[in-house]
N, C-alpha and C. Protein backbone atom coordinates (compact mmCIF):
# COMPACT_ATOMS: atom_id res chain seq x y z
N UNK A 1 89.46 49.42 -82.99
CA UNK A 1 88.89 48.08 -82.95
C UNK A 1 87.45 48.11 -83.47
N UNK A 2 86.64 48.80 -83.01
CA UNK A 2 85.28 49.23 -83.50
C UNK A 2 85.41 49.03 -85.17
N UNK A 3 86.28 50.12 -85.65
CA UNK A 3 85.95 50.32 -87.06
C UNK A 3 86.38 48.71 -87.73
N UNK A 4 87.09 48.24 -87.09
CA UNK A 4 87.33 47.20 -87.62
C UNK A 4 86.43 46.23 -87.82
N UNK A 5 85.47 45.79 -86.47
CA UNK A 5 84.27 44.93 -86.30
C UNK A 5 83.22 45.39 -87.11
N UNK A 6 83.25 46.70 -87.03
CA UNK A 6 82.05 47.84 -88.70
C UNK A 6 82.39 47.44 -89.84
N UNK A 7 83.31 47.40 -90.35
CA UNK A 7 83.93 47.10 -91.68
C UNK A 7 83.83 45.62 -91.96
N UNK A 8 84.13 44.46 -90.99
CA UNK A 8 83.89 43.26 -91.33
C UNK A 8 82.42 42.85 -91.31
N UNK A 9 81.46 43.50 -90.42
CA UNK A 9 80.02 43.32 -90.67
C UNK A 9 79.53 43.98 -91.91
N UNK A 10 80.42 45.13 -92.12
CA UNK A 10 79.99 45.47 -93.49
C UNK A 10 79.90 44.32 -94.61
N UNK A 11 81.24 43.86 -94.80
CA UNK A 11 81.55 42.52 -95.92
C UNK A 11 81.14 41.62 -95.74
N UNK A 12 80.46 41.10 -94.35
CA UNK A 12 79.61 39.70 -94.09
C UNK A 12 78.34 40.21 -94.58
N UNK A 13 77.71 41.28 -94.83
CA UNK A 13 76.56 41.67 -95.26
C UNK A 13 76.58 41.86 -96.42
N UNK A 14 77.82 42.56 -97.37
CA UNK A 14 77.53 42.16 -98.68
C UNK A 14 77.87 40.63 -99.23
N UNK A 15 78.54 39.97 -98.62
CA UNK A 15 78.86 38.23 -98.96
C UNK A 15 77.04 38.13 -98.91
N UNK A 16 76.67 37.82 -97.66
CA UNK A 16 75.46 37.67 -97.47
C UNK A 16 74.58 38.01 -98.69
N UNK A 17 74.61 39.20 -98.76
CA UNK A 17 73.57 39.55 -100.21
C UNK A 17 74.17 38.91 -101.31
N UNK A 18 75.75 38.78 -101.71
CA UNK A 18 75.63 38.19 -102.65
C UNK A 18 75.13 36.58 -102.93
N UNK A 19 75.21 36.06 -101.80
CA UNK A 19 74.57 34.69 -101.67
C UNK A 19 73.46 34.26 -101.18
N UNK A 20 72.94 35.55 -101.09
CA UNK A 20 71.33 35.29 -101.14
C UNK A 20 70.77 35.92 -102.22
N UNK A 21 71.39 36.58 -103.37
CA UNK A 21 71.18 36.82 -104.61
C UNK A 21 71.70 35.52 -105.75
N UNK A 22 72.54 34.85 -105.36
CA UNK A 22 72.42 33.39 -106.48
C UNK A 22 71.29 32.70 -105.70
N UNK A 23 71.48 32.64 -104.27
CA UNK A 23 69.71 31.72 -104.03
C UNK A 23 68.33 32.28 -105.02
N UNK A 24 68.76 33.65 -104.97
CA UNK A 24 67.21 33.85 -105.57
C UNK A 24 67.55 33.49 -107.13
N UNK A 25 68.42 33.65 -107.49
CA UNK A 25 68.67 33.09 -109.31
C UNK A 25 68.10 31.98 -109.15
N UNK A 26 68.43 31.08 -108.42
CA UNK A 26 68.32 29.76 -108.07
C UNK A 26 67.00 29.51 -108.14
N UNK A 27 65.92 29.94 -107.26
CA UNK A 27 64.48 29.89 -107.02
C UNK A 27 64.18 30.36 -108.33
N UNK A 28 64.32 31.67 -109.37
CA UNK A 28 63.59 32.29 -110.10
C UNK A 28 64.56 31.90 -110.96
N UNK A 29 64.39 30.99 -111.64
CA UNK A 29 66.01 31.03 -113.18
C UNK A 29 65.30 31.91 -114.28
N UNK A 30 66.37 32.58 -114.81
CA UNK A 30 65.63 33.53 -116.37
C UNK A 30 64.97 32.36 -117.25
N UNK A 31 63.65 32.77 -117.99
CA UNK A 31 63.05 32.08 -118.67
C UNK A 31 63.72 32.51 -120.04
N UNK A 32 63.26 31.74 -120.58
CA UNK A 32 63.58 31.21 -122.46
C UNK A 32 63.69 32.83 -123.11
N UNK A 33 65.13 33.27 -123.66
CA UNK A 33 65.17 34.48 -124.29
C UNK A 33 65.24 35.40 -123.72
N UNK A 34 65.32 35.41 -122.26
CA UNK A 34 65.41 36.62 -120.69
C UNK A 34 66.52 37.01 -121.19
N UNK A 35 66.77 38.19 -121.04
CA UNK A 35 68.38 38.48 -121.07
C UNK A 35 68.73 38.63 -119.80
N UNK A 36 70.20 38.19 -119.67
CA UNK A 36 70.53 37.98 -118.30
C UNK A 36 71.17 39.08 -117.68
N UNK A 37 71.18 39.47 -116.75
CA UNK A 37 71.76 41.01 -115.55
C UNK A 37 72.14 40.19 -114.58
N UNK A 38 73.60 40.55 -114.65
CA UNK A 38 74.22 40.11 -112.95
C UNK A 38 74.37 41.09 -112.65
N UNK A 39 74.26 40.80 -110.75
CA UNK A 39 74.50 41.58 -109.56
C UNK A 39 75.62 42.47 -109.94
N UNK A 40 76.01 43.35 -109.27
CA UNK A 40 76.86 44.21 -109.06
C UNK A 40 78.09 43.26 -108.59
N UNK A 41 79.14 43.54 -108.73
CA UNK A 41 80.59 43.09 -108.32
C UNK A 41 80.77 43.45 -106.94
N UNK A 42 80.98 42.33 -105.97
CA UNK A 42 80.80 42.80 -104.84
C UNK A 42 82.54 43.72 -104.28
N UNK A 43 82.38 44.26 -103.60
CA UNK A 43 83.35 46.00 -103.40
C UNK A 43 84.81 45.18 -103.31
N UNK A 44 85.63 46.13 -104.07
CA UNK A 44 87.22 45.56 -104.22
C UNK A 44 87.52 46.67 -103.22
N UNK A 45 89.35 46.40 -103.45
CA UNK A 45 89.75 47.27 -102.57
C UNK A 45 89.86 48.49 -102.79
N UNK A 46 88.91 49.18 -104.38
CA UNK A 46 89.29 50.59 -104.40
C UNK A 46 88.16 51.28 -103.35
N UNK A 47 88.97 52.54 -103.33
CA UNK A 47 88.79 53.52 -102.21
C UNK A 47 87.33 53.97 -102.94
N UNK A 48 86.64 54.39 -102.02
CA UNK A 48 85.21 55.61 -102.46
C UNK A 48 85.74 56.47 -102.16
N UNK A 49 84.38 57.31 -103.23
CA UNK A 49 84.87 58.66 -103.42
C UNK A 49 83.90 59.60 -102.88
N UNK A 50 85.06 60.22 -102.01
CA UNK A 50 84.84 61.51 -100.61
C UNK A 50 83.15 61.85 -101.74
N UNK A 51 83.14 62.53 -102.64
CA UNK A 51 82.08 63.44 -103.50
C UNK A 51 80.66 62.68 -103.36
N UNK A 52 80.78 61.21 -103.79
CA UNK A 52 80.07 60.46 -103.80
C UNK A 52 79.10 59.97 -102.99
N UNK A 53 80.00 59.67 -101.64
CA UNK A 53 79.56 59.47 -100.31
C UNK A 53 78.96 60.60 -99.45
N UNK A 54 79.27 61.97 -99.69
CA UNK A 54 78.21 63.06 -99.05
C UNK A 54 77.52 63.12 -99.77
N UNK A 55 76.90 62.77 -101.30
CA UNK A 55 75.91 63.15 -101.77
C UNK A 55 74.96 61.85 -101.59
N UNK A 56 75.35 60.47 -101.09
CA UNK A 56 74.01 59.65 -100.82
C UNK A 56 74.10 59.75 -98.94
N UNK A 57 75.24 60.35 -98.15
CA UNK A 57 74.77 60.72 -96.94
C UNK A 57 73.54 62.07 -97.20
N UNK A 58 73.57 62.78 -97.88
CA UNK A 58 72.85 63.89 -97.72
C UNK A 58 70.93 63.06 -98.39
N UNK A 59 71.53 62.40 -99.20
CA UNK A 59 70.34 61.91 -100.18
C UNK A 59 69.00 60.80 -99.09
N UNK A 60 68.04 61.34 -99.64
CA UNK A 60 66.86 60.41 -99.09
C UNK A 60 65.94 59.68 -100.01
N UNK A 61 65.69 60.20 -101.45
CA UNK A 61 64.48 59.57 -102.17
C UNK A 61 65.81 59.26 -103.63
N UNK A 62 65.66 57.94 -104.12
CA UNK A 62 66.35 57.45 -104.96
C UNK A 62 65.52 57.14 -105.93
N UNK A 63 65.24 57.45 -107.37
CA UNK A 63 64.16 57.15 -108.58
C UNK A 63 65.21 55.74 -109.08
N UNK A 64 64.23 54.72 -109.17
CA UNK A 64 65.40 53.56 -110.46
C UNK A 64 64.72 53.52 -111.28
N UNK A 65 65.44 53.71 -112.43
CA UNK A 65 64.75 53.66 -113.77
C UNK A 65 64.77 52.47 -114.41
N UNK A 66 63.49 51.45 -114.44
CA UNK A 66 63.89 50.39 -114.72
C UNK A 66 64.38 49.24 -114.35
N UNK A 67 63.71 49.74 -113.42
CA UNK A 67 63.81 48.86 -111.68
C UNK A 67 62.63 47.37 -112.10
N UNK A 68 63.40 46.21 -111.99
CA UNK A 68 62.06 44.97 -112.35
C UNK A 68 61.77 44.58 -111.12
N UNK A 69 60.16 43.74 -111.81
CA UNK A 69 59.62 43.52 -110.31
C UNK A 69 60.61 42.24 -109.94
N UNK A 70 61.18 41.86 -111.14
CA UNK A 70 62.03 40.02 -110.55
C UNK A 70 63.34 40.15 -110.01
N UNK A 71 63.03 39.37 -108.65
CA UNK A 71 64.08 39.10 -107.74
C UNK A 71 65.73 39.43 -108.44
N UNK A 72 65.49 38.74 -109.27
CA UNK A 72 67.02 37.96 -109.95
C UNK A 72 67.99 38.94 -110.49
N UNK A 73 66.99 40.14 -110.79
CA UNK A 73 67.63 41.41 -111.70
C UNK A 73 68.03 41.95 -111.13
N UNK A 74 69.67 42.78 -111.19
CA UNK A 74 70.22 43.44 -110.41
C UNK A 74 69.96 44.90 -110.21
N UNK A 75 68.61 45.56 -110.75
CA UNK A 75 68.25 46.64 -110.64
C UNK A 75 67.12 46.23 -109.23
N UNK A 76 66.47 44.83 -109.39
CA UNK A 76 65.64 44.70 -108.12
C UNK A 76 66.64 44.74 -106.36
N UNK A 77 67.59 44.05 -106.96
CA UNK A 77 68.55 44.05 -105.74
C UNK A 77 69.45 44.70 -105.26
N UNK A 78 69.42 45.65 -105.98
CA UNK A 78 70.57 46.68 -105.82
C UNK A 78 69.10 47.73 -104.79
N UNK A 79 68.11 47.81 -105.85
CA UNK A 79 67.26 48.69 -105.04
C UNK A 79 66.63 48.54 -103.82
N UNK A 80 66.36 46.96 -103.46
CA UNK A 80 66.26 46.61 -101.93
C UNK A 80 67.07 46.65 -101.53
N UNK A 81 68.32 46.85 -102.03
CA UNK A 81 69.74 46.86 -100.69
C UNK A 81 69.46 48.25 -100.50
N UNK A 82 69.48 49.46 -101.58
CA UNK A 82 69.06 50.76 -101.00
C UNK A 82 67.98 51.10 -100.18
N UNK A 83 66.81 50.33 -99.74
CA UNK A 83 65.55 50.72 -99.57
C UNK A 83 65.94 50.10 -98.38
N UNK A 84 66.62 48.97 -98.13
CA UNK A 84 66.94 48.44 -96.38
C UNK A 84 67.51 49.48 -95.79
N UNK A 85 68.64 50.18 -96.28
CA UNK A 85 69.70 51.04 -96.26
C UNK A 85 68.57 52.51 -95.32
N UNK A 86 67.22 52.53 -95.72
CA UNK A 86 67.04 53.60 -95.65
C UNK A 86 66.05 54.89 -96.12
N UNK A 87 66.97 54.35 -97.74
CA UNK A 87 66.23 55.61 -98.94
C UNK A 87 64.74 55.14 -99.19
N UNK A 88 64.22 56.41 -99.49
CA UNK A 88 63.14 56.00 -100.54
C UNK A 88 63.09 55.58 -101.99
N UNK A 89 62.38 54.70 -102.40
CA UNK A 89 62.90 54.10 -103.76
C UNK A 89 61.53 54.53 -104.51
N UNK A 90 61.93 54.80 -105.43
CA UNK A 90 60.61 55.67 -106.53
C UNK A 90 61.18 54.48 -107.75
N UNK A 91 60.36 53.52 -108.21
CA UNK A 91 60.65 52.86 -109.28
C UNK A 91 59.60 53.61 -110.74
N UNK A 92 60.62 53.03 -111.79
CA UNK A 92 60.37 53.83 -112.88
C UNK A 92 59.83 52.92 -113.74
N UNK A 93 59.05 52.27 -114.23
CA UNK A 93 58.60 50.63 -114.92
C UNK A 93 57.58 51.13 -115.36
N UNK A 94 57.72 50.21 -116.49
CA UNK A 94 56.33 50.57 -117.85
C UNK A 94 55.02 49.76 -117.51
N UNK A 95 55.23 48.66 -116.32
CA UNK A 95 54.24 47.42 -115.98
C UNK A 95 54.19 47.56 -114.77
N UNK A 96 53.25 47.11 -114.03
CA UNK A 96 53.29 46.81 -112.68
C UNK A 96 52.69 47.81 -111.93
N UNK A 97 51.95 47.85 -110.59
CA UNK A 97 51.56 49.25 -109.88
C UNK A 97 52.50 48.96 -108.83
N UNK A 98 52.81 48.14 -108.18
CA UNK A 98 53.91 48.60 -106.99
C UNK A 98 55.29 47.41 -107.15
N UNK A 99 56.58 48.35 -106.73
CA UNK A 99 57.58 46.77 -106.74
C UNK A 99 58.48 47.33 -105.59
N UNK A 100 58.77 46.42 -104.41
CA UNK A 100 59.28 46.70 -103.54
C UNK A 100 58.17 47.48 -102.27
N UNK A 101 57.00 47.51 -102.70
CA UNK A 101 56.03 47.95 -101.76
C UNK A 101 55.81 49.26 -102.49
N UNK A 102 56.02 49.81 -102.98
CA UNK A 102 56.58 51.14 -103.63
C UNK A 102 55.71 50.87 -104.85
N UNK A 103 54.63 52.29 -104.76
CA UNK A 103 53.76 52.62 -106.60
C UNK A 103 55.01 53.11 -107.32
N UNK A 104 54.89 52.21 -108.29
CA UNK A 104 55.41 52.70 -109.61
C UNK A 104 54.82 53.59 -110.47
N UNK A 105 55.91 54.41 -111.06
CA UNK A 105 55.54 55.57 -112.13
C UNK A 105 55.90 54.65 -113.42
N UNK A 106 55.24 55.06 -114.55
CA UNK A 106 55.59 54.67 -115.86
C UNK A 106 56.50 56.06 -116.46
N UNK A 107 56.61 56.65 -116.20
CA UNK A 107 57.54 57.97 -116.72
C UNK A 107 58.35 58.61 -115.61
N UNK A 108 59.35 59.13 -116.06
CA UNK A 108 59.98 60.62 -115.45
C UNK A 108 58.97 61.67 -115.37
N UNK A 109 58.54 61.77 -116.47
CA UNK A 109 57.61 62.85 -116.28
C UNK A 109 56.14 62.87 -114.99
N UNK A 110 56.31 62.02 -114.73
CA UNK A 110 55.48 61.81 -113.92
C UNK A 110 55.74 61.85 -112.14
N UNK A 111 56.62 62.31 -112.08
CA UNK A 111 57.60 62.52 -111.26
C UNK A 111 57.46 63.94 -110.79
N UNK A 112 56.28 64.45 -109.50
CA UNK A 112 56.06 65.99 -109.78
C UNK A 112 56.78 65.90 -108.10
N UNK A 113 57.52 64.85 -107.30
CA UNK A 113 58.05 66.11 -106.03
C UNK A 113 59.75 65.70 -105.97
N UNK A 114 60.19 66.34 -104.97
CA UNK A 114 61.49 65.96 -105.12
C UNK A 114 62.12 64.81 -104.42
N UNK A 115 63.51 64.50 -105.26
CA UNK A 115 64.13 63.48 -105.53
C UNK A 115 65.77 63.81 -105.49
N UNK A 116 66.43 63.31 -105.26
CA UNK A 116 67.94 63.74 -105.13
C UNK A 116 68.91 62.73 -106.16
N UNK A 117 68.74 61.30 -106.27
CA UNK A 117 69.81 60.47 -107.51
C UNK A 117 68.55 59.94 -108.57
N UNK A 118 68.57 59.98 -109.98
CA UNK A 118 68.31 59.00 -110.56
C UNK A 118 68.97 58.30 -110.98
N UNK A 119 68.78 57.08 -110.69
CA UNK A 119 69.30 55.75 -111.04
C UNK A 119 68.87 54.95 -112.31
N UNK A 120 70.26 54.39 -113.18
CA UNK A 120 69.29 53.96 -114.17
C UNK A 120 70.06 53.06 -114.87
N UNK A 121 69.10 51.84 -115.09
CA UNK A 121 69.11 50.48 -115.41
C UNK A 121 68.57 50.23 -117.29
N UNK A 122 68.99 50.93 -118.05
CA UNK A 122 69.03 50.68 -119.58
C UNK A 122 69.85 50.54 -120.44
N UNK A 123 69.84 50.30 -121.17
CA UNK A 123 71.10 49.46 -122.49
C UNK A 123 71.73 51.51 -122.59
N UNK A 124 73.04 51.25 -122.87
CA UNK A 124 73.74 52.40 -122.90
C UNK A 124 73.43 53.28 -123.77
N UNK A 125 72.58 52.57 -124.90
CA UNK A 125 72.52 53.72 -126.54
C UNK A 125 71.00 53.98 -125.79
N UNK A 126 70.27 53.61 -125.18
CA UNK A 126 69.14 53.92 -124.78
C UNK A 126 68.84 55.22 -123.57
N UNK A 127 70.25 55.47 -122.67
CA UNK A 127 70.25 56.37 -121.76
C UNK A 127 70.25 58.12 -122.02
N UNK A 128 70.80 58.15 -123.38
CA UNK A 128 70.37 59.68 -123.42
C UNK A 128 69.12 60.45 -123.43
N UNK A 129 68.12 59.83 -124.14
CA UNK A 129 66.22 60.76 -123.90
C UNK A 129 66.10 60.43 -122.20
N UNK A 130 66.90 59.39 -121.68
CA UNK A 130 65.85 59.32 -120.19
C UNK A 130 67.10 60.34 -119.35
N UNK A 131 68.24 60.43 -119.99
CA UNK A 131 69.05 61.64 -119.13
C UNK A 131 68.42 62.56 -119.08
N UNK A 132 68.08 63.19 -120.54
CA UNK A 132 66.89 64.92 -120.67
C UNK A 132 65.97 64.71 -120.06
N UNK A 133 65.30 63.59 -119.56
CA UNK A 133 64.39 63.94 -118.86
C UNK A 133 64.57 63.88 -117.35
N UNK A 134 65.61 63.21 -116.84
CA UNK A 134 65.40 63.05 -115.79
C UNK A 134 66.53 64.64 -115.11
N UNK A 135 67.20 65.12 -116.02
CA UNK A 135 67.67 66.02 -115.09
C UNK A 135 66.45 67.42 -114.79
N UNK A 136 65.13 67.08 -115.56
CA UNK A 136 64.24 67.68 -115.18
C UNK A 136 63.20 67.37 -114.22
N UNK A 137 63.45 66.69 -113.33
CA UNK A 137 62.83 65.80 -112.51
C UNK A 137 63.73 66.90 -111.02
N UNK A 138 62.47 67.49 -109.96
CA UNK A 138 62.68 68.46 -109.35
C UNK A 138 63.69 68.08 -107.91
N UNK A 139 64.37 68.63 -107.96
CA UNK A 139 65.28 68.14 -107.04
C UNK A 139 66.23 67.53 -107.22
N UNK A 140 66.50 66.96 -108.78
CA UNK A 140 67.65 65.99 -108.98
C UNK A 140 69.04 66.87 -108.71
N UNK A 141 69.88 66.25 -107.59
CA UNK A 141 71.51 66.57 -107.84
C UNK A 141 72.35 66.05 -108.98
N UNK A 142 71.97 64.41 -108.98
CA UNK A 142 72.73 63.47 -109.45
C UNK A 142 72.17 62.39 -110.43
N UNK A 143 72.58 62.37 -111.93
CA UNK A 143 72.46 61.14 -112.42
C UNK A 143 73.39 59.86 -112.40
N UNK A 144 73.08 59.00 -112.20
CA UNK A 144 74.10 57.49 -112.05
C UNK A 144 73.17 56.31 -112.90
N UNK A 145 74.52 56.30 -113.94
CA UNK A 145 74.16 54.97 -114.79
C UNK A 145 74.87 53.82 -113.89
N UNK A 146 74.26 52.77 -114.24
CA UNK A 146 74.86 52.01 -113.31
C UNK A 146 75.80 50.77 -114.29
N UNK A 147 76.29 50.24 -113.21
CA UNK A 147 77.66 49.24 -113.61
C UNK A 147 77.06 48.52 -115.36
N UNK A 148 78.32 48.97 -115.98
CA UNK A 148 78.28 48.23 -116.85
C UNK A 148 77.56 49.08 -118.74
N UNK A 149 76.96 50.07 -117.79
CA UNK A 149 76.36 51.41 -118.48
C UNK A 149 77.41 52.21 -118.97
N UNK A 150 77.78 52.81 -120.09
CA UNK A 150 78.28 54.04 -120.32
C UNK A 150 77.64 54.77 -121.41
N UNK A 151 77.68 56.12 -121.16
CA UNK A 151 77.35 56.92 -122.53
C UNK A 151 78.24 58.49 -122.27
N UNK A 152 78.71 59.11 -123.39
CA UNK A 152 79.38 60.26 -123.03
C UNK A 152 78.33 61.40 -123.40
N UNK A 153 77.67 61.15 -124.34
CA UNK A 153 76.47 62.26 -124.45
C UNK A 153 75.19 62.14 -123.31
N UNK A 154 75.18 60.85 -122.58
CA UNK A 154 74.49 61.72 -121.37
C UNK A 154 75.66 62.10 -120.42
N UNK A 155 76.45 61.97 -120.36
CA UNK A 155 77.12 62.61 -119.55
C UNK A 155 77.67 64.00 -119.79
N UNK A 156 77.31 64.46 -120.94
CA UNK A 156 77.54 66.00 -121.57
C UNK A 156 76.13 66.69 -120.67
N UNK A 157 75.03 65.67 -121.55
CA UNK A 157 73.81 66.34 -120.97
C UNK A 157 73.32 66.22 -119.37
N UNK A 158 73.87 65.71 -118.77
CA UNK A 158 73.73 66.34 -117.44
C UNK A 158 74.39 66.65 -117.04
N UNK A 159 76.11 66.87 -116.95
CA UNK A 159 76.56 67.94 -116.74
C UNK A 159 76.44 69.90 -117.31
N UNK A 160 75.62 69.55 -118.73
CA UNK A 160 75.04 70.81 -119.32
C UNK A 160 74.45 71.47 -118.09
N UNK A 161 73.51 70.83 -117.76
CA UNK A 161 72.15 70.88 -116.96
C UNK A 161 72.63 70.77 -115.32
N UNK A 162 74.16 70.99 -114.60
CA UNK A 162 74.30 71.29 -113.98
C UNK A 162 74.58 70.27 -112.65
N UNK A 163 73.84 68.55 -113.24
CA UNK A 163 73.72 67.68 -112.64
C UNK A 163 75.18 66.99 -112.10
N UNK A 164 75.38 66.38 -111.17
CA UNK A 164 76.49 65.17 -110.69
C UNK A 164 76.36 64.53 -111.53
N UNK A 165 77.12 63.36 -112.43
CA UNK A 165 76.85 62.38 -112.93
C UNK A 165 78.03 61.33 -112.83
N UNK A 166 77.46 60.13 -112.83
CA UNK A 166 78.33 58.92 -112.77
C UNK A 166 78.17 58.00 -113.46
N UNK A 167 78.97 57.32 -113.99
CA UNK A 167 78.46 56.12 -114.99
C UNK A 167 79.55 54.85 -114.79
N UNK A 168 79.05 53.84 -115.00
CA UNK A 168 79.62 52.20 -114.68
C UNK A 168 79.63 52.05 -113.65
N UNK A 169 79.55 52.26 -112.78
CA UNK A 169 79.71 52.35 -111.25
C UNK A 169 78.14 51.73 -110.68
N UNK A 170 78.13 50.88 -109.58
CA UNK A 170 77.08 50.05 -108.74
C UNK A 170 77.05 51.15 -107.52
N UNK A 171 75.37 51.62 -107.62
CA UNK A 171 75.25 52.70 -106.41
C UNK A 171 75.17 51.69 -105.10
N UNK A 172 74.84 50.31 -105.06
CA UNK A 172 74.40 49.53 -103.85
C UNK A 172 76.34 49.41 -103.03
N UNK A 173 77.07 48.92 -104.52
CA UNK A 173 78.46 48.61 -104.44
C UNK A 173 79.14 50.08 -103.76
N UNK A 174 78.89 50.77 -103.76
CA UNK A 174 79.88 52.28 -103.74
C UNK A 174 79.02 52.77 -101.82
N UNK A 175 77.41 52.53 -101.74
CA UNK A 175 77.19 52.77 -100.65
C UNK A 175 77.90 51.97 -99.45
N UNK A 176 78.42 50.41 -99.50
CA UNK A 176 79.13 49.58 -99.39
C UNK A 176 80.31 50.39 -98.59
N UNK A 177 81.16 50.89 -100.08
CA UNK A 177 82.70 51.16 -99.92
C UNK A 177 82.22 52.43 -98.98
N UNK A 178 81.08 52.92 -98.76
CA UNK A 178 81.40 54.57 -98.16
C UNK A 178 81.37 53.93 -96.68
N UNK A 179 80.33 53.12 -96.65
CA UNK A 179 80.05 52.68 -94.95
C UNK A 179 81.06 52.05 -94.62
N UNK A 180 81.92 51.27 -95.40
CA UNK A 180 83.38 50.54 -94.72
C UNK A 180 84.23 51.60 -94.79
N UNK A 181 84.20 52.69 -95.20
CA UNK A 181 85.30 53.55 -94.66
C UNK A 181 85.07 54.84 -93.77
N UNK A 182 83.68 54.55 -92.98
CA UNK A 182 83.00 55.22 -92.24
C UNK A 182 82.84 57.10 -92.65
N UNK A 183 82.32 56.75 -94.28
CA UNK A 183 82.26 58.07 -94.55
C UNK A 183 80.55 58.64 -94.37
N UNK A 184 79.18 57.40 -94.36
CA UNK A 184 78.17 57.37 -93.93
C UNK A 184 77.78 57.65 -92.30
């Protein structure tokens, strides 16, 4: 009975976020020429994966690459759903000194302690230079492109380099599926 009342507060909490993520579209609409990013797909009925779920139970500091400071973007909301959740969020942005309360780095390279997932929010032909760098970023287990992302040459290059990697996949969406199947 428990897991049951866990699992439905789980899905009233992502409904919740997802409808307090069109409110914020709502308040902040993209301006003239914005390109538009939707939210993550909120969790179907596929299963998570056992691999997945011990490596963000084990995980504490999360880098997003490309994390905006605006509400509306699903790299901002995906990363406050992680940062409620818990983690530490290390944002990666070329502008701005803090987003989410959190100093921003303008580089990977800039990135001198450890870190366990980078996360990352760029056009797909754009993800291979920030793969090489980020599987040099100390402590990384895991790279994850996120929903909607694919590339097979970063996924050569961080598996070269020894890394986890995932691609198309929503890390906010998948932490979701692990806690409704009480693998968190």
């Amino acid at each position: 009975m428990r897991g049951k009342i866990e699992e439905g507060i789980v899905i009233v909490f992502a409904c919740f976020s997802f409808l307090s993520l069109k409110f914020v579209i709502q308040l902040f609409p993209k301006k003239e020429g914005e390109e538009e990013m939707e939210a993550c797909q909120l969790p179907s009925s596929e299963q998570a994966q056992p691999e997945l779920c011990q490596l963000l139970k084990e995980s504490k500091v999360i880098v997003v690459v490309g994390l905006s400071p605006k509400p509306h973007r699903a790299s901002h909301q995906v990363a406050k759903y992680l940062q409620e959740q818990g983690y530490k969020i290390v944002p990666v942005y070329p502008r701005e000194e803090k987003i989410l309360g959190e100093k921003v780095y303008r580089s990977l390279e800039e990135i001198d302690f450890p870190v366990d997932i980078v996360d990352i929010f760029r056009k797909s032909e754009d993800t291979p230079p920030v793969v090489e760098k980020a599987v040099k970023v100390p402590g990384v287990k895991c790279i994850f492109l996120q929903e909607g992302i694919e590339n097979e040459e970063s996924r050569r290059i961080a598996q070269e380099a020894g890394k986890a990697f995932y691609q198309d996949r929503c890390l906010m969406v998948d932490h979701i599926r692990c806690k409704r199947e009480g693998l968190l």
